[in-house]
Protein backbone atom coordinates (compact mmCIF):
# COMPACT_ATOMS: atom_id res chain seq x y z
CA UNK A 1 -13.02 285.78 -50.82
CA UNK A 2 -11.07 283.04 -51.99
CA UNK A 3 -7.13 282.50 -51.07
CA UNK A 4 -4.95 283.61 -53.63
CA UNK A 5 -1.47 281.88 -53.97
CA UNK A 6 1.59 283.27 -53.96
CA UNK A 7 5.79 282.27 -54.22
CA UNK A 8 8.60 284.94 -52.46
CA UNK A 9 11.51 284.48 -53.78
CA UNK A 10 14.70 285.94 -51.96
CA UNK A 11 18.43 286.15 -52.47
CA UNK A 12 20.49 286.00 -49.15
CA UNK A 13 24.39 287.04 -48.99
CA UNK A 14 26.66 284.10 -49.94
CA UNK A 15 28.80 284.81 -46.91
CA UNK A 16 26.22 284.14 -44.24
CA UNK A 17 26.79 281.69 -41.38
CA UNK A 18 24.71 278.80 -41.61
CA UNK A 19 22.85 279.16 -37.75
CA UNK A 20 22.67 282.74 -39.13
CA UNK A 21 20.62 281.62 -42.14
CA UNK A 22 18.50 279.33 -40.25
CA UNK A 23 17.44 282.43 -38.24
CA UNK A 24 16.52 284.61 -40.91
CA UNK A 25 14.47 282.30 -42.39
CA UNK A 26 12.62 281.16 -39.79
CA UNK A 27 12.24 284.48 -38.44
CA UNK A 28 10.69 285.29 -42.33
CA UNK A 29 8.53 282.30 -42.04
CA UNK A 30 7.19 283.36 -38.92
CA UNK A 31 6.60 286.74 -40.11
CA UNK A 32 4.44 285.52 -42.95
CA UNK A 33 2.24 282.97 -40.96
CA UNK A 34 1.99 285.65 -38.24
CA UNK A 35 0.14 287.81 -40.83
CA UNK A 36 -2.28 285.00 -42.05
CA UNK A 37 -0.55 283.34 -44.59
CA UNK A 38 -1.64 279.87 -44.68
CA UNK A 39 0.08 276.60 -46.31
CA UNK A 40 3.77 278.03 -45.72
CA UNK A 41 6.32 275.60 -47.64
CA UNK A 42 9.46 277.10 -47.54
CA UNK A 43 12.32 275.95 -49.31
CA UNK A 44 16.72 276.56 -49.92
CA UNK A 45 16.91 276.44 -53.65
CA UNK A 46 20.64 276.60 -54.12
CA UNK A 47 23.73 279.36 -54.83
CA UNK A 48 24.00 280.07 -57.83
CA UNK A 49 25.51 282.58 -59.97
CA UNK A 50 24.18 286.08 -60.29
CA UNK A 51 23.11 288.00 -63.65
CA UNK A 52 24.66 290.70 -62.10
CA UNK A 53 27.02 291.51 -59.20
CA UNK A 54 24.51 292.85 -56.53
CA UNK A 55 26.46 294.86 -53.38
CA UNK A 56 30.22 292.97 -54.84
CA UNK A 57 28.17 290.11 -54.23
CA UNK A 58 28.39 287.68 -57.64
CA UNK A 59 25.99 284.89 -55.94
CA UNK A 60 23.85 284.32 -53.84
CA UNK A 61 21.59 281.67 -51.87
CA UNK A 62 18.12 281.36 -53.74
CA UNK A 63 15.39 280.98 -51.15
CA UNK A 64 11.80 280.29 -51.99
CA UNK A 65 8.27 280.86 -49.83
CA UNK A 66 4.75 279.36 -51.33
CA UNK A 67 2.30 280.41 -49.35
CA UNK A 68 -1.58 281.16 -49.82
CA UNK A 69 -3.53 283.98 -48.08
CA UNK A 70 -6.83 286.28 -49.11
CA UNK A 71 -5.10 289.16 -47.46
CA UNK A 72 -2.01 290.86 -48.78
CA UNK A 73 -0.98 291.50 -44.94
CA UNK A 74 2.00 289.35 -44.87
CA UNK A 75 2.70 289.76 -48.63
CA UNK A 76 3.29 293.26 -47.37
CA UNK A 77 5.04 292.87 -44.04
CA UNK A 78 7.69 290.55 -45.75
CA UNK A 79 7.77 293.21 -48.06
CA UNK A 80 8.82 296.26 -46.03
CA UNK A 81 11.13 294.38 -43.61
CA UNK A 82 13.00 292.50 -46.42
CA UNK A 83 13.93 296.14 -47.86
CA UNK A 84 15.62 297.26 -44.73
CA UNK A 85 17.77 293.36 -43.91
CA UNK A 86 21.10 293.83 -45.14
CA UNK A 87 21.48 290.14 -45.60
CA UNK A 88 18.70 290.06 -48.29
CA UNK A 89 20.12 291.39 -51.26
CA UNK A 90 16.92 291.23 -53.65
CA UNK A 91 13.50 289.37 -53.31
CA UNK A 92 10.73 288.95 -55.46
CA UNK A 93 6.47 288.57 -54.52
CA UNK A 94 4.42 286.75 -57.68
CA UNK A 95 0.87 285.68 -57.37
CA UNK A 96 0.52 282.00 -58.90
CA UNK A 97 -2.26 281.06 -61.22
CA UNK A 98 -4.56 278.16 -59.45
C-alpha cells in the first residue's frame, strides 16, 4: 500500500508562553512519528485573525504538520488527543493529492 500524504493544521491559544508552545508541538510531533508517520515537516505559520471568536479567543497561532503515512494510526492519535488539549482551540486533518 502506498503512503498517502497528509497536512494537520492546528490553532493554538494566542496567550501561550513561548517554552510552552515549543512543548506542545514537539510533544505533537512526536506523537505523530511515534505512530508511523514518516517525512514530518512541521511548521509556525503565523497569528492571525480569526473568522470567528473561538473560546473569547479572536486569534490564534496557525500551526501546520505535512506528514506521509499508509496507516491512519497517527492521523488518529493526533486526532483524539488534540480534542481533549485546552490549548488547541481547533485543528484540521486533509489528505493531499500526490
Amino acid at each position: 500500500m502506498a503512503e498517502s500524504h497528509y497536512e494537520i493544521t492546528y490553532i493554538i491559544k494566542p496567550d501561550i508562553e513561548e517554552e510552552a508552545k515549543k512543548t506542545l508541538i514537539d510533544r505533537y510531533d512526536k506523537i505523530v512519528k511515534d505512530n508511523g508517520a514518516n517525512n514530518v515537516e512541521s511548521k509556525d505559520w503565523e497569528k492571525r485573525r480569526l473568522a470567528y471568536e473561538i473560546a473569547n479567543y479572536k486569534e490564534g497561532i496557525y500551526h501546520i504538520i505535512t506528514l506521509d503515512t499508509d496507516n491512519e494510526d497517527a492521523l488518529n492519535e493526533f486526532d483524539r488527543l488534540s480534542k481533549f488539549d485546552d490549548n488547541i482551540l481547533r485543528h484540521m486533518i486533509i489528505k493531499r493529492e500526490a
